[in-house]
C-alpha atoms as a PDB file:
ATOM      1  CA  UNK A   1      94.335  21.006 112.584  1.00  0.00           C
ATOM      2  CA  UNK A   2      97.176  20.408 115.130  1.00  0.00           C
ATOM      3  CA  UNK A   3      98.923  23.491 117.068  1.00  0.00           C
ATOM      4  CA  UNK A   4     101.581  23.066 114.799  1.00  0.00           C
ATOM      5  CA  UNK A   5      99.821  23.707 111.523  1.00  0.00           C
ATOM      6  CA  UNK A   6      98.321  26.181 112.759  1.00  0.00           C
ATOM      7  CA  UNK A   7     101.583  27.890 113.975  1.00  0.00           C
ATOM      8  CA  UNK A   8     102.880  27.294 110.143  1.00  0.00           C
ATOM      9  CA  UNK A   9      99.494  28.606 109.077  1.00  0.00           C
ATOM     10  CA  UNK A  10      99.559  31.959 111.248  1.00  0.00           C
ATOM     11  CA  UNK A  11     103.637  32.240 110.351  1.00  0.00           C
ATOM     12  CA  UNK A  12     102.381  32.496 106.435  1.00  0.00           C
ATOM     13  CA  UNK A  13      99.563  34.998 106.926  1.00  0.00           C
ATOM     14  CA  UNK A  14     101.898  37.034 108.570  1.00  0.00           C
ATOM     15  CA  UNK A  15     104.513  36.619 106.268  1.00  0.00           C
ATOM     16  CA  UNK A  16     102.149  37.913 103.641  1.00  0.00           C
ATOM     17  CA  UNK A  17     100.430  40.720 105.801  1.00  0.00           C
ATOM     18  CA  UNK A  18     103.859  42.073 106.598  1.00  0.00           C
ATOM     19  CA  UNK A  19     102.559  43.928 109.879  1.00  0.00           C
ATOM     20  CA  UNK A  20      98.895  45.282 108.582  1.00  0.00           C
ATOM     21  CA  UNK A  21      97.452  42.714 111.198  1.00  0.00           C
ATOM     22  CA  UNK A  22      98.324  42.548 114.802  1.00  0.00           C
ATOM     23  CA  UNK A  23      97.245  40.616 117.575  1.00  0.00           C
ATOM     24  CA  UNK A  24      96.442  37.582 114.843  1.00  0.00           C
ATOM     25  CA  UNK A  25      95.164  34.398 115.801  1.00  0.00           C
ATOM     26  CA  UNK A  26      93.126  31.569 114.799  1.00  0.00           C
ATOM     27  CA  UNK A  27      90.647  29.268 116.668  1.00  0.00           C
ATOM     28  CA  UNK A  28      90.367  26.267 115.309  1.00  0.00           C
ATOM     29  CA  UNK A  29      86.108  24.112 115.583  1.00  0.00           C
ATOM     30  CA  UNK A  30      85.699  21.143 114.760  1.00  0.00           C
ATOM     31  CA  UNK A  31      84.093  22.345 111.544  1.00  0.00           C
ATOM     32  CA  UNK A  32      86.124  25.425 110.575  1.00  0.00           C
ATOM     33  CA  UNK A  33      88.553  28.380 111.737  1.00  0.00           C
ATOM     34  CA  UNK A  34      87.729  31.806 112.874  1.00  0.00           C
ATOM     35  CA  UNK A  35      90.327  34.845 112.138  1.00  0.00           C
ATOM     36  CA  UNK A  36      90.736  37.706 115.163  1.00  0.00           C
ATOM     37  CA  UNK A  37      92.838  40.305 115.553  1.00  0.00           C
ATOM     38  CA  UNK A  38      93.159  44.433 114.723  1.00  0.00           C
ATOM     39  CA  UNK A  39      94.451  46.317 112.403  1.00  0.00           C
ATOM     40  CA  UNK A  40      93.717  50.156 110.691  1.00  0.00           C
ATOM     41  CA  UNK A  41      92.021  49.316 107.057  1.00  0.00           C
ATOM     42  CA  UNK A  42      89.615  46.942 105.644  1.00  0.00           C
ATOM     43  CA  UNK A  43      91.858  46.286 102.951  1.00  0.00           C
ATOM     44  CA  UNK A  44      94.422  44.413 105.506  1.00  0.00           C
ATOM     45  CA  UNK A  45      91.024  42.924 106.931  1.00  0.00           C
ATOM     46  CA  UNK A  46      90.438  41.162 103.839  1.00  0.00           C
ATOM     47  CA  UNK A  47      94.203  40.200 102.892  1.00  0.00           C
ATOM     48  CA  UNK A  48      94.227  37.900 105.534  1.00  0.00           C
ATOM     49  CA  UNK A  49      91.090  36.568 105.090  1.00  0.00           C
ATOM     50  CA  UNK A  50      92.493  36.034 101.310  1.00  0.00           C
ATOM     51  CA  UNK A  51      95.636  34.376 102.812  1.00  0.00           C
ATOM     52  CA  UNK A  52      93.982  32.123 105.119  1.00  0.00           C
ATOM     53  CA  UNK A  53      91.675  30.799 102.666  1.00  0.00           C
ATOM     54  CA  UNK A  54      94.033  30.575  99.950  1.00  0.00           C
ATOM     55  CA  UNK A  55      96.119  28.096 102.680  1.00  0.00           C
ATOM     56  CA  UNK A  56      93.953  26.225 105.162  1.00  0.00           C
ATOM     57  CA  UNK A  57      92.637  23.138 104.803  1.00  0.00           C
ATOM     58  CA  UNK A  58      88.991  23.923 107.070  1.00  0.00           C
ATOM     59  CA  UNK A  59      87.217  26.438 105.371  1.00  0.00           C
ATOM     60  CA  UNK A  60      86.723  30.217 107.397  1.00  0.00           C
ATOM     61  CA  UNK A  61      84.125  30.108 109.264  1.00  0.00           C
ATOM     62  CA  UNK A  62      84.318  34.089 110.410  1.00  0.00           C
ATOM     63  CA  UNK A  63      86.894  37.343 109.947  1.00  0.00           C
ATOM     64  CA  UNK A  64      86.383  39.027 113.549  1.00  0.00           C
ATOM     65  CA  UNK A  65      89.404  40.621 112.565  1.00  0.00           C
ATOM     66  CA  UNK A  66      88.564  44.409 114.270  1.00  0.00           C
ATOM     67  CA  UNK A  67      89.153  47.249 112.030  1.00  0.00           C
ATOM     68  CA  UNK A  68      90.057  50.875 113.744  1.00  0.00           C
ATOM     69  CA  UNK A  69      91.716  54.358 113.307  1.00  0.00           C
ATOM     70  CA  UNK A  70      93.532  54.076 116.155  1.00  0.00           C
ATOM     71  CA  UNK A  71      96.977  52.023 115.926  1.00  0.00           C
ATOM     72  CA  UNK A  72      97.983  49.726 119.155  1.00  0.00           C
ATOM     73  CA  UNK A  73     100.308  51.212 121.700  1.00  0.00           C
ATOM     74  CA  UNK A  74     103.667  50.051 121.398  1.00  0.00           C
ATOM     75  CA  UNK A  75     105.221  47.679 123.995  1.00  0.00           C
ATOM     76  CA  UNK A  76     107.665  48.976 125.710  1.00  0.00           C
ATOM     77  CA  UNK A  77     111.026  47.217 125.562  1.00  0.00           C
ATOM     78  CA  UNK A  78     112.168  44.401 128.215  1.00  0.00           C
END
């Protein structure tokens, strides 16, 4: 996969998550992709692990996406 699909790739999952995911990314192996990121439920865990399935061409090789109580501070504005 080139940067490019995977930018497409990672606009779609979001797309789809609609914000239940933050900090998402994607590293692409030779053999595979791996999901990271945070977010508050297991549910949103597994919707993008749904989504990037459903789209990729490699198959998932691991959802490290980290699941905790706590929401991510806010950036502050520029």
């Amino acid at each position: 996969m080139n940067p490019e699909e995977v930018d497409r790739l990672l606009a779609s999952v979001q797309q789809q998550l609609i914000g239940r995911v933050y900090e998402l990314r994607l590293v692409v192996h030779d053999n595979g992709l791996v999901l990271q990121g945070r977010t508050y439920s297991y549910y949103a865990k597994q919707l993008a692990q749904q989504a990037v399935m459903k789209a990729a061409a490699l198959p998932l090789l691991a959802n490290d996406i980290e699941v905790s109580l706590a929401l991510p501070a806010r950036r502050a504005g520029p």
